[in-house]
PDB file of N, CA and C in Angstrom:
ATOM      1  N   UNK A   1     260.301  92.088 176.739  1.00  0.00           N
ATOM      2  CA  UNK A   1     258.985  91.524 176.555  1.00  0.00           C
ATOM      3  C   UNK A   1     258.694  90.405 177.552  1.00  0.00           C
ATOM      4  N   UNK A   2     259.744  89.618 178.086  1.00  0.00           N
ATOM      5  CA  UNK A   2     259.749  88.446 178.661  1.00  0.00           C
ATOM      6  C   UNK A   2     259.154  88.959 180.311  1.00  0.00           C
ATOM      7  N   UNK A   3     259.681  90.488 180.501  1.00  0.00           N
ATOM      8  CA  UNK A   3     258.562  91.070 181.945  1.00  0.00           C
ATOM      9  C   UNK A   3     257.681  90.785 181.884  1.00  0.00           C
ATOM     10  N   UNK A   4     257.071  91.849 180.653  1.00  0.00           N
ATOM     11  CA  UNK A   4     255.267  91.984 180.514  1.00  0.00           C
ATOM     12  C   UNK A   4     254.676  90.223 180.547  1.00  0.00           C
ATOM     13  N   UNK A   5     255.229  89.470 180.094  1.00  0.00           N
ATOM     14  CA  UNK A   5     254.404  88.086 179.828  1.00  0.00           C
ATOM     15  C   UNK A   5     254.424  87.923 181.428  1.00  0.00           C
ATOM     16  N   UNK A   6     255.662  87.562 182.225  1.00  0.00           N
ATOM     17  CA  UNK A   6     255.881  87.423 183.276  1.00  0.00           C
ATOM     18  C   UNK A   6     254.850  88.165 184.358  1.00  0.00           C
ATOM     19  N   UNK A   7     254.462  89.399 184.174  1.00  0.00           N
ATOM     20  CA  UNK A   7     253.747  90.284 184.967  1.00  0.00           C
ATOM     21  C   UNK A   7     252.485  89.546 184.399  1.00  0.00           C
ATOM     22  N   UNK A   8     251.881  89.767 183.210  1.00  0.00           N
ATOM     23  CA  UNK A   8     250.575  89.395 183.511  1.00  0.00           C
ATOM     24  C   UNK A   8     250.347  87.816 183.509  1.00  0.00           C
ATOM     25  N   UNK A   9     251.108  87.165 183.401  1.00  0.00           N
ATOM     26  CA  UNK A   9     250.690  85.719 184.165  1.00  0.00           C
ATOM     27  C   UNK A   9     250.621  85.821 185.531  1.00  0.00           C
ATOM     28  N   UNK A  10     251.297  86.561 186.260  1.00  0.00           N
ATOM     29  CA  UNK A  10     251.110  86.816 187.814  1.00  0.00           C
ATOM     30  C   UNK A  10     249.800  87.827 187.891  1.00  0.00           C
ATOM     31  N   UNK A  11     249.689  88.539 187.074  1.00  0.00           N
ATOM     32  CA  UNK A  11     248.470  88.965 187.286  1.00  0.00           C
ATOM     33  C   UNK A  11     247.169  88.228 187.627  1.00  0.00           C
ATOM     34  N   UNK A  12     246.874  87.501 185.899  1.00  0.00           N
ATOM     35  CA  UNK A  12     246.376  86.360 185.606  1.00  0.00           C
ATOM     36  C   UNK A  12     246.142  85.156 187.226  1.00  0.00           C
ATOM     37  N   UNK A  13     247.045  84.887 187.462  1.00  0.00           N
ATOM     38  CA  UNK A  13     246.905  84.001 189.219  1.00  0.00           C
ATOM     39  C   UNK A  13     246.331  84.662 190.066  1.00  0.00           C
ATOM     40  N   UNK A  14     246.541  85.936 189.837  1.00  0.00           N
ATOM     41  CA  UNK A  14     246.162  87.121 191.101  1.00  0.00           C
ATOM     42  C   UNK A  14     244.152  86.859 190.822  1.00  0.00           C
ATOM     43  N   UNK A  15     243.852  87.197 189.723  1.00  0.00           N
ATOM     44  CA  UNK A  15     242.815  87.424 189.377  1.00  0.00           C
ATOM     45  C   UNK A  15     241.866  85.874 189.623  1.00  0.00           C
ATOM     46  N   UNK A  16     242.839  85.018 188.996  1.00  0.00           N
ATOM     47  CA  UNK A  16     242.021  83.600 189.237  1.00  0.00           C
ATOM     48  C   UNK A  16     241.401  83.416 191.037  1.00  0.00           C
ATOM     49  N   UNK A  17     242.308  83.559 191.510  1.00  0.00           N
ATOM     50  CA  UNK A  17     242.613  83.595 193.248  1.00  0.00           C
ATOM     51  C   UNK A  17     241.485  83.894 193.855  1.00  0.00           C
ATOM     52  N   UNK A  18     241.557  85.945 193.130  1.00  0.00           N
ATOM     53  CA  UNK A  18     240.593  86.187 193.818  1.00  0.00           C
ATOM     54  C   UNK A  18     238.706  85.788 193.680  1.00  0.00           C
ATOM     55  N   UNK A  19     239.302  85.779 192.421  1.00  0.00           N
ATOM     56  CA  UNK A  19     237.371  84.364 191.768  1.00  0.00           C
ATOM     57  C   UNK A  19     237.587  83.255 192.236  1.00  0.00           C
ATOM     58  N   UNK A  20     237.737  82.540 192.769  1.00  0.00           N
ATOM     59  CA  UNK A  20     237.911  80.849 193.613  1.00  0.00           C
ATOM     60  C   UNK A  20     237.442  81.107 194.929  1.00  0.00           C
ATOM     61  N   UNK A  21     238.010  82.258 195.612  1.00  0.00           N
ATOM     62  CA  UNK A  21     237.616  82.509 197.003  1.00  0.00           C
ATOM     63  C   UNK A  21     236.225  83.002 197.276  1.00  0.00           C
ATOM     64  N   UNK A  22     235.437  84.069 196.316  1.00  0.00           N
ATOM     65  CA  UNK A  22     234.844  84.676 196.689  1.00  0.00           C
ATOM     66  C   UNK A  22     233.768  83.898 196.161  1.00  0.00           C
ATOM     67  N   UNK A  23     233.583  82.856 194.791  1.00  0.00           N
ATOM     68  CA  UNK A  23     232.567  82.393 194.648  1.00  0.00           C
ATOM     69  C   UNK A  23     232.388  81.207 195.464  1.00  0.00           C
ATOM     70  N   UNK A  24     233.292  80.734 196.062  1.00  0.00           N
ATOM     71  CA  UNK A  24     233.095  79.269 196.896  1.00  0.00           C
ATOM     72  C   UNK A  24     232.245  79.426 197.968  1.00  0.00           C
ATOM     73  N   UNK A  25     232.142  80.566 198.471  1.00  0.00           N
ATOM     74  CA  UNK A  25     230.929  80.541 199.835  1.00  0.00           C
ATOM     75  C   UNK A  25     229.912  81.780 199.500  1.00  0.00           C
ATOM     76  N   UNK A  26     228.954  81.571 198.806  1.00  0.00           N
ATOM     77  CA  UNK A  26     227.794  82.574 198.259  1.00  0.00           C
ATOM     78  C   UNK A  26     227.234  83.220 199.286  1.00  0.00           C
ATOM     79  N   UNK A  27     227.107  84.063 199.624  1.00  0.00           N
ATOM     80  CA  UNK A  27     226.190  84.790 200.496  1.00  0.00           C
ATOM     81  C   UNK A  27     225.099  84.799 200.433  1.00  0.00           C
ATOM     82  N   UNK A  28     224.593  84.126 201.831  1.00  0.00           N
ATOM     83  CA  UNK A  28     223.356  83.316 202.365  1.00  0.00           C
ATOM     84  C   UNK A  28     222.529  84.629 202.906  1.00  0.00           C
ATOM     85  N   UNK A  29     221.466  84.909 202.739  1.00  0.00           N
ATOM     86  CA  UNK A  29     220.693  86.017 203.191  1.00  0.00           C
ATOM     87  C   UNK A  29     220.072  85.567 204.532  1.00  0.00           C
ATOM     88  N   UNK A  30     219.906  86.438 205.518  1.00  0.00           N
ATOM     89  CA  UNK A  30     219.258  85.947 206.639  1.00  0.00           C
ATOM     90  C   UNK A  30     217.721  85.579 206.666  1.00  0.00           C
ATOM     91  N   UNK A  31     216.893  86.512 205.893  1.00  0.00           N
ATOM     92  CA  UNK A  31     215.866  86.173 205.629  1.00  0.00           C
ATOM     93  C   UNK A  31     215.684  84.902 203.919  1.00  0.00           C
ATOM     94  N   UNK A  32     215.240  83.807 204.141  1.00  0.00           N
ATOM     95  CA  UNK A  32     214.850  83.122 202.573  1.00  0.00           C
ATOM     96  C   UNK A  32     213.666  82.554 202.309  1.00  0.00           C
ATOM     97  N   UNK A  33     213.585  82.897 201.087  1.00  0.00           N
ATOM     98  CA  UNK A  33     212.089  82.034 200.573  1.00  0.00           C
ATOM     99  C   UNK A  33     212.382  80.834 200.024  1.00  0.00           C
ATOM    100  N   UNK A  34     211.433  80.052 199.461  1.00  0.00           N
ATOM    101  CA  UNK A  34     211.487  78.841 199.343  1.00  0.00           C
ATOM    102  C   UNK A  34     213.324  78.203 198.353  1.00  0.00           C
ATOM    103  N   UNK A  35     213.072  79.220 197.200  1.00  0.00           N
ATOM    104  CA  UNK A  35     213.615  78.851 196.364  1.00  0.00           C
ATOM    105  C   UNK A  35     215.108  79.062 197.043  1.00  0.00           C
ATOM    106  N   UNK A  36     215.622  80.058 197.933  1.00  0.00           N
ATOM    107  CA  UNK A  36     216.877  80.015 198.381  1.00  0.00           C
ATOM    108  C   UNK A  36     217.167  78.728 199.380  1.00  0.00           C
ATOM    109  N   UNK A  37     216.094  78.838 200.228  1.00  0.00           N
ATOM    110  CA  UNK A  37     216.322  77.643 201.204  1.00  0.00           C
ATOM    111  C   UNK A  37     216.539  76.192 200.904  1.00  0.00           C
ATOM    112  N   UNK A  38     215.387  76.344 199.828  1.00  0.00           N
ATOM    113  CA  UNK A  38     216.286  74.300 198.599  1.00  0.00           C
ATOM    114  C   UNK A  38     217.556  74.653 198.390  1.00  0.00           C
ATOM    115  N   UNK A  39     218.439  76.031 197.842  1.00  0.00           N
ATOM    116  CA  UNK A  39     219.479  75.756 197.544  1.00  0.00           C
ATOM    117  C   UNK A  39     220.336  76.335 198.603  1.00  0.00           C
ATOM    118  N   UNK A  40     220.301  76.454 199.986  1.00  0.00           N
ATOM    119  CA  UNK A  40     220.897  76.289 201.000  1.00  0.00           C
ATOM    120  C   UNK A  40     221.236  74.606 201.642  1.00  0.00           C
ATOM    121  N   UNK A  41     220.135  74.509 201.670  1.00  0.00           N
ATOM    122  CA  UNK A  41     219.775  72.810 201.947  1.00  0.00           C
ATOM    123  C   UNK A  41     220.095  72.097 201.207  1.00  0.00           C
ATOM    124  N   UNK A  42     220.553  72.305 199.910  1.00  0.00           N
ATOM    125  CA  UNK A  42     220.891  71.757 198.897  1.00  0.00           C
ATOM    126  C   UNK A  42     219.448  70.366 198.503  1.00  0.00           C
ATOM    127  N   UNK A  43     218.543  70.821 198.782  1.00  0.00           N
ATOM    128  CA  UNK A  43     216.967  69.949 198.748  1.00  0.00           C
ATOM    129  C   UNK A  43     216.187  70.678 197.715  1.00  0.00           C
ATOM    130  N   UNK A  44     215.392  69.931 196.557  1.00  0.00           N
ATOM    131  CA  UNK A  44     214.135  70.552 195.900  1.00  0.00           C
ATOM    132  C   UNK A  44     213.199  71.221 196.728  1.00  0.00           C
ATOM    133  N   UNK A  45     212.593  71.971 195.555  1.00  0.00           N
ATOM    134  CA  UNK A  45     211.581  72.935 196.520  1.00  0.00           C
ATOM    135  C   UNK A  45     210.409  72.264 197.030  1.00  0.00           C
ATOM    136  N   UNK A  46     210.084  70.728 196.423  1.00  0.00           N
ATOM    137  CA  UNK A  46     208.857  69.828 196.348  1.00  0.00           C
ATOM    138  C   UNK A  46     209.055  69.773 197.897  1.00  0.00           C
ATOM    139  N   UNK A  47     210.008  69.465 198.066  1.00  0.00           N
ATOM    140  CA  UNK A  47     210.674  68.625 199.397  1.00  0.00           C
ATOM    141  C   UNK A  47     210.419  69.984 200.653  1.00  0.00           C
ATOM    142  N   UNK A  48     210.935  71.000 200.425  1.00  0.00           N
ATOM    143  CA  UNK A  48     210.399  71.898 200.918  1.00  0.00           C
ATOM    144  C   UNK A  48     209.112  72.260 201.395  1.00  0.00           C
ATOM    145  N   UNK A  49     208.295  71.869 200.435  1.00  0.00           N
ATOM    146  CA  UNK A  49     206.564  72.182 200.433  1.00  0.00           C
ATOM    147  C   UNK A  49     206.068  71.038 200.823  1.00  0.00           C
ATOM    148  N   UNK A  50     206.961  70.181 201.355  1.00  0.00           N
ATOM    149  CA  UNK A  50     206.015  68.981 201.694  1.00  0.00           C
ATOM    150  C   UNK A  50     206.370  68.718 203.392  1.00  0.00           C
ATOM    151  N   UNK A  51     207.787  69.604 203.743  1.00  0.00           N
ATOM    152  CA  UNK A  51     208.107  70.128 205.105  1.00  0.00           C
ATOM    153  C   UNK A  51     207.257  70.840 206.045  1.00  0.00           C
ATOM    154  N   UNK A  52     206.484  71.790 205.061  1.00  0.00           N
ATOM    155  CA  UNK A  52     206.076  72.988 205.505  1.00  0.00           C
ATOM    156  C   UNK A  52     204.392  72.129 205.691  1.00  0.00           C
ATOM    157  N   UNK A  53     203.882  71.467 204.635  1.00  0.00           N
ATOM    158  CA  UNK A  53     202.882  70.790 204.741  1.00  0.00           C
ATOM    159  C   UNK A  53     202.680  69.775 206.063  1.00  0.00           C
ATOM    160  N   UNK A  54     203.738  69.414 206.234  1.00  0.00           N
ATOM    161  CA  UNK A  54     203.378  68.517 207.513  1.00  0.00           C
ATOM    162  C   UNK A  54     204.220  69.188 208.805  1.00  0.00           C
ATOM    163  N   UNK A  55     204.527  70.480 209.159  1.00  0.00           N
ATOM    164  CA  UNK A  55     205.079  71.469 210.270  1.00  0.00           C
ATOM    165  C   UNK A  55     206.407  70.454 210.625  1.00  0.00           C
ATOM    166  N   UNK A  56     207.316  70.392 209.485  1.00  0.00           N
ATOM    167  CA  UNK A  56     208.482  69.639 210.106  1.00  0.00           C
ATOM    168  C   UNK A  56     209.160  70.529 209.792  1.00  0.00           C
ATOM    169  N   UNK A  57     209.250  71.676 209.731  1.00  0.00           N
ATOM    170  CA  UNK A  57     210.101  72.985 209.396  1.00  0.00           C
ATOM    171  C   UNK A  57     209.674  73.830 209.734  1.00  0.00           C
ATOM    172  N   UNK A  58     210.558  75.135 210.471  1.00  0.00           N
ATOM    173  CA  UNK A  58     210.216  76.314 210.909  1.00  0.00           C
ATOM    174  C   UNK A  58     209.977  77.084 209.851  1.00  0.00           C
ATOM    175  N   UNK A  59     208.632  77.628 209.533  1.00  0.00           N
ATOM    176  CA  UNK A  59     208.583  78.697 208.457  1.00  0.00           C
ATOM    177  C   UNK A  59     207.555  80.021 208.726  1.00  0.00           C
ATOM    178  N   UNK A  60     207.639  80.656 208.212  1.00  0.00           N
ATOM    179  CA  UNK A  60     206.516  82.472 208.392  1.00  0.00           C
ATOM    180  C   UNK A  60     206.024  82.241 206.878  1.00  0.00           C
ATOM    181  N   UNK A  61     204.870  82.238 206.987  1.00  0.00           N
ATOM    182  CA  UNK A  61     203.911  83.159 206.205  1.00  0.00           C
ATOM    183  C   UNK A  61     203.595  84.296 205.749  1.00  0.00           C
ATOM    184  N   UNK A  62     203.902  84.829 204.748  1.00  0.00           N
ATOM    185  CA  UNK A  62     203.466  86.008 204.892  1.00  0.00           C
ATOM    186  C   UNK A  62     202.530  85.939 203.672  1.00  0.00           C
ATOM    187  N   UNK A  63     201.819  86.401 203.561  1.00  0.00           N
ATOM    188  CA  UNK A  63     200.157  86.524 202.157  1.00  0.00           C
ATOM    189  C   UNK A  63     200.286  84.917 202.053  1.00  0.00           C
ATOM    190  N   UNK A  64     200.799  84.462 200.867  1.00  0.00           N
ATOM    191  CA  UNK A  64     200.843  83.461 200.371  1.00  0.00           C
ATOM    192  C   UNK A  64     202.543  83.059 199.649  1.00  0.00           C
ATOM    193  N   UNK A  65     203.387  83.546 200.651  1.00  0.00           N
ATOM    194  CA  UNK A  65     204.614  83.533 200.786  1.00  0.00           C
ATOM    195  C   UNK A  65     205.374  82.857 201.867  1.00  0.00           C
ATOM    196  N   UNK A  66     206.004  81.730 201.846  1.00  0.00           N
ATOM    197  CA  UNK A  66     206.921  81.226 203.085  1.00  0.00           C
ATOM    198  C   UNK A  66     208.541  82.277 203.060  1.00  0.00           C
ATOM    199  N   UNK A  67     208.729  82.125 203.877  1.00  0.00           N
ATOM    200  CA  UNK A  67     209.880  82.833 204.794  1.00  0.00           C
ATOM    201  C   UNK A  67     210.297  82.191 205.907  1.00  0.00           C
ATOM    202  N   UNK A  68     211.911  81.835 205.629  1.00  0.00           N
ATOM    203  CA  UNK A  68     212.898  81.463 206.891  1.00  0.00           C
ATOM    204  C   UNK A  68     213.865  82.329 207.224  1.00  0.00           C
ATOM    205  N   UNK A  69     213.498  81.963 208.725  1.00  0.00           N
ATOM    206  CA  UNK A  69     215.116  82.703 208.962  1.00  0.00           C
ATOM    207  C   UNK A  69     216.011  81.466 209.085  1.00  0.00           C
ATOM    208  N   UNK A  70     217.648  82.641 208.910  1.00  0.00           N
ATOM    209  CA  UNK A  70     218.392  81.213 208.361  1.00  0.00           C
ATOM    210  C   UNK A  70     218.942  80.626 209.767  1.00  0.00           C
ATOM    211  N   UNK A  71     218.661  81.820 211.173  1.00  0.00           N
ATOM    212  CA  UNK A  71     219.105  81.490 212.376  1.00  0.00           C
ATOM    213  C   UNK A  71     218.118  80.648 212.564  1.00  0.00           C
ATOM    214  N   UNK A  72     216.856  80.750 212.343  1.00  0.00           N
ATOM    215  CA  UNK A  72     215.766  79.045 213.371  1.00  0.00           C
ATOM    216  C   UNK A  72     216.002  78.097 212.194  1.00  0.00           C
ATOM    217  N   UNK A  73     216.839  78.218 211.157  1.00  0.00           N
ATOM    218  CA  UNK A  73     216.737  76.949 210.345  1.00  0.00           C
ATOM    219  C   UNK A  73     217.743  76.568 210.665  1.00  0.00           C
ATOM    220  N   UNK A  74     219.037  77.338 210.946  1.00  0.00           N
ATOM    221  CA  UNK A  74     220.538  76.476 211.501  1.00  0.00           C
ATOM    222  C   UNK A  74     220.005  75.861 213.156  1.00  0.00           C
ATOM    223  N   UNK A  75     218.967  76.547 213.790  1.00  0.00           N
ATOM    224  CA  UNK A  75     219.058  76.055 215.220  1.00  0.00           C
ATOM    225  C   UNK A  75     218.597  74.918 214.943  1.00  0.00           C
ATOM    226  N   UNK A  76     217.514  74.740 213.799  1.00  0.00           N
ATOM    227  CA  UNK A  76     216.794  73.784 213.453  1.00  0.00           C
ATOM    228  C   UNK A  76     216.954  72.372 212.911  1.00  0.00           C
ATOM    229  N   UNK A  77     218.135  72.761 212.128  1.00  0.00           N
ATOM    230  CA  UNK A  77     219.039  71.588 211.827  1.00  0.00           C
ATOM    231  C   UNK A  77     219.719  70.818 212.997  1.00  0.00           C
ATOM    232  N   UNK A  78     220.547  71.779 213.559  1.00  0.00           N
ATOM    233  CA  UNK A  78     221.262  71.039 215.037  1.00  0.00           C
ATOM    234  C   UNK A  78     220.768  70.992 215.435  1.00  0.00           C
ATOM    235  N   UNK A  79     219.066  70.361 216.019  1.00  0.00           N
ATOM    236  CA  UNK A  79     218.326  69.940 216.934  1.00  0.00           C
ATOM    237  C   UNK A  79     218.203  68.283 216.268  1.00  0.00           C
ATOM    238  N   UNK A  80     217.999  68.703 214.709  1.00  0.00           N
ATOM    239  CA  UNK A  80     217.973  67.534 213.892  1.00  0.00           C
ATOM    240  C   UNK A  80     218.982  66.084 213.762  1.00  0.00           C
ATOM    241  N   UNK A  81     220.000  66.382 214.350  1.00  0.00           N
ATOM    242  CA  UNK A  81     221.643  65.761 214.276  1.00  0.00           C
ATOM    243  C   UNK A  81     221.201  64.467 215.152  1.00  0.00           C
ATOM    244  N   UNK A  82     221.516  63.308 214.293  1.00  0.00           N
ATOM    245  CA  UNK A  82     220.870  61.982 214.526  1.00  0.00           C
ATOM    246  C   UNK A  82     222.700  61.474 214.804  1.00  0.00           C
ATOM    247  N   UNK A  83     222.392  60.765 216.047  1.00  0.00           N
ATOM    248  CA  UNK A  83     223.810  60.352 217.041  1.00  0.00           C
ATOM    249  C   UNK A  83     223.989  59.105 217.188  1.00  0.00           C
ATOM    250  N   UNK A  84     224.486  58.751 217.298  1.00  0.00           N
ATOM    251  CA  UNK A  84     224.969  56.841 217.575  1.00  0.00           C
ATOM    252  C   UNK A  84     224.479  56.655 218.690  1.00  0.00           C
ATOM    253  N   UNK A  85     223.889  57.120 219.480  1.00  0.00           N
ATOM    254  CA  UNK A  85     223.757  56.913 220.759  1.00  0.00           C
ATOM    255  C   UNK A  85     222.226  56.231 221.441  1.00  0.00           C
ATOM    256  N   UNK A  86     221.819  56.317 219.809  1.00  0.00           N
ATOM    257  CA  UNK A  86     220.301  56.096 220.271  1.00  0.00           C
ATOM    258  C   UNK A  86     219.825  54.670 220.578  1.00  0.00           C
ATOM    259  N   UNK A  87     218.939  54.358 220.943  1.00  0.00           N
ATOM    260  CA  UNK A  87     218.746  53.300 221.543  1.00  0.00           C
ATOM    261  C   UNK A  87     218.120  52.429 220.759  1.00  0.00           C
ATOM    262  N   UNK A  88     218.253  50.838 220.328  1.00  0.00           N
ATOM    263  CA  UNK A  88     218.061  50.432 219.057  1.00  0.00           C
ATOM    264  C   UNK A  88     216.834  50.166 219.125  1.00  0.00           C
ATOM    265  N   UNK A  89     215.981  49.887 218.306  1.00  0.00           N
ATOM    266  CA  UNK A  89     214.003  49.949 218.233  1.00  0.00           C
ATOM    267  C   UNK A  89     213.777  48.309 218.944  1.00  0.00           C
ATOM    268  N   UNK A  90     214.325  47.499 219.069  1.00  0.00           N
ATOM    269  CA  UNK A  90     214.147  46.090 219.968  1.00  0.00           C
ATOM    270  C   UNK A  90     214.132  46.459 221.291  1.00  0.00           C
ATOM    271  N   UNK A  91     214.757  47.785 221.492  1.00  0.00           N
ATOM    272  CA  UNK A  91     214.376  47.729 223.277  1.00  0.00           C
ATOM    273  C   UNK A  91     212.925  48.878 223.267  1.00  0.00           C
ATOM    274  N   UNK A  92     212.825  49.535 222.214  1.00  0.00           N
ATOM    275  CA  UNK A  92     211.728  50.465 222.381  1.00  0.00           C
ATOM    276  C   UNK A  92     210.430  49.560 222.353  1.00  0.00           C
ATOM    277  N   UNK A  93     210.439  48.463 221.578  1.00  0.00           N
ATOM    278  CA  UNK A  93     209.158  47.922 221.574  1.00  0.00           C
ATOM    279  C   UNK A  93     208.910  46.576 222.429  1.00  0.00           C
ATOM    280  N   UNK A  94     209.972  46.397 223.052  1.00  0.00           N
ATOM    281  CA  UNK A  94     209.974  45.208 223.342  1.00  0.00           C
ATOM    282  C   UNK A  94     210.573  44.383 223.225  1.00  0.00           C
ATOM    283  N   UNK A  95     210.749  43.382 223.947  1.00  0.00           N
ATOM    284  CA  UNK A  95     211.781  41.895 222.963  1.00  0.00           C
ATOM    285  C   UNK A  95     210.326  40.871 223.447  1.00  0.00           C
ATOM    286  N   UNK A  96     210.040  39.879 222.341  1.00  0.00           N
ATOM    287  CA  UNK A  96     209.803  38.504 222.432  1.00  0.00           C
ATOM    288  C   UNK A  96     209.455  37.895 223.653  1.00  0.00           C
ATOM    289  N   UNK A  97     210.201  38.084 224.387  1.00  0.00           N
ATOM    290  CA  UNK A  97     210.635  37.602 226.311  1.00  0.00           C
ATOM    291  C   UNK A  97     209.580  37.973 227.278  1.00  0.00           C
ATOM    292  N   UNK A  98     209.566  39.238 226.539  1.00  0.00           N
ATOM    293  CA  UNK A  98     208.332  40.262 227.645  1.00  0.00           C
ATOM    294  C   UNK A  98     207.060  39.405 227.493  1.00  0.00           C
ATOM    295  N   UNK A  99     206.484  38.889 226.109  1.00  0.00           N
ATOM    296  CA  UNK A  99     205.170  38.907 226.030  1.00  0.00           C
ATOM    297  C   UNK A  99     204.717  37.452 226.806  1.00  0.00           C
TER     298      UNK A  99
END
């Protein structure tokens, strides 16, 4: 008897294993509508509709339907990637000295 317990606790791991792996990275569709893209972005959909309202996001129309692709929204993000490098707002406007 001490097999069978032995076997299906190794089973049991086998099975856990393979549910840990496969739900940890969900499959992202290439085409998404609103409601997938908040939970890609991990962002509300408000936040979404208020992107699309002021063209700070790549989106398609279709009737009265938004649509992304998830390739101009990844290009879209890495265009987005804010760097240390930028130049601090005292030299953009001016210093004191100038006027």
């Amino acid at each position: 008897m001490e097999n069978k317990k032995t076997d299906f606790s190794q089973m049991k791991v086998s099975q856990s294993n393979k549910e840990s792996t496969s739900s940890s990275e969900p499959k992202v569709p290439e085409i998404m509508d609103v409601r997938q893209l908040a939970q890609y972005l991990k962002i509300g959909k408000s936040k979404i509709y208020n992107l699309i309202r002021h063209k700070k996001i790549p989106a398609s129309r279709i009737g009265r339907q938004y649509r992304f692709s998830k390739e101009v929204i990844d290009h879209w993000l890495k265009e987005k990637i804010i760097t240390s490098g930028q130049e601090p707002q005292a030299t953009l406007f001016g210093t004191k000295e100038e006027k």
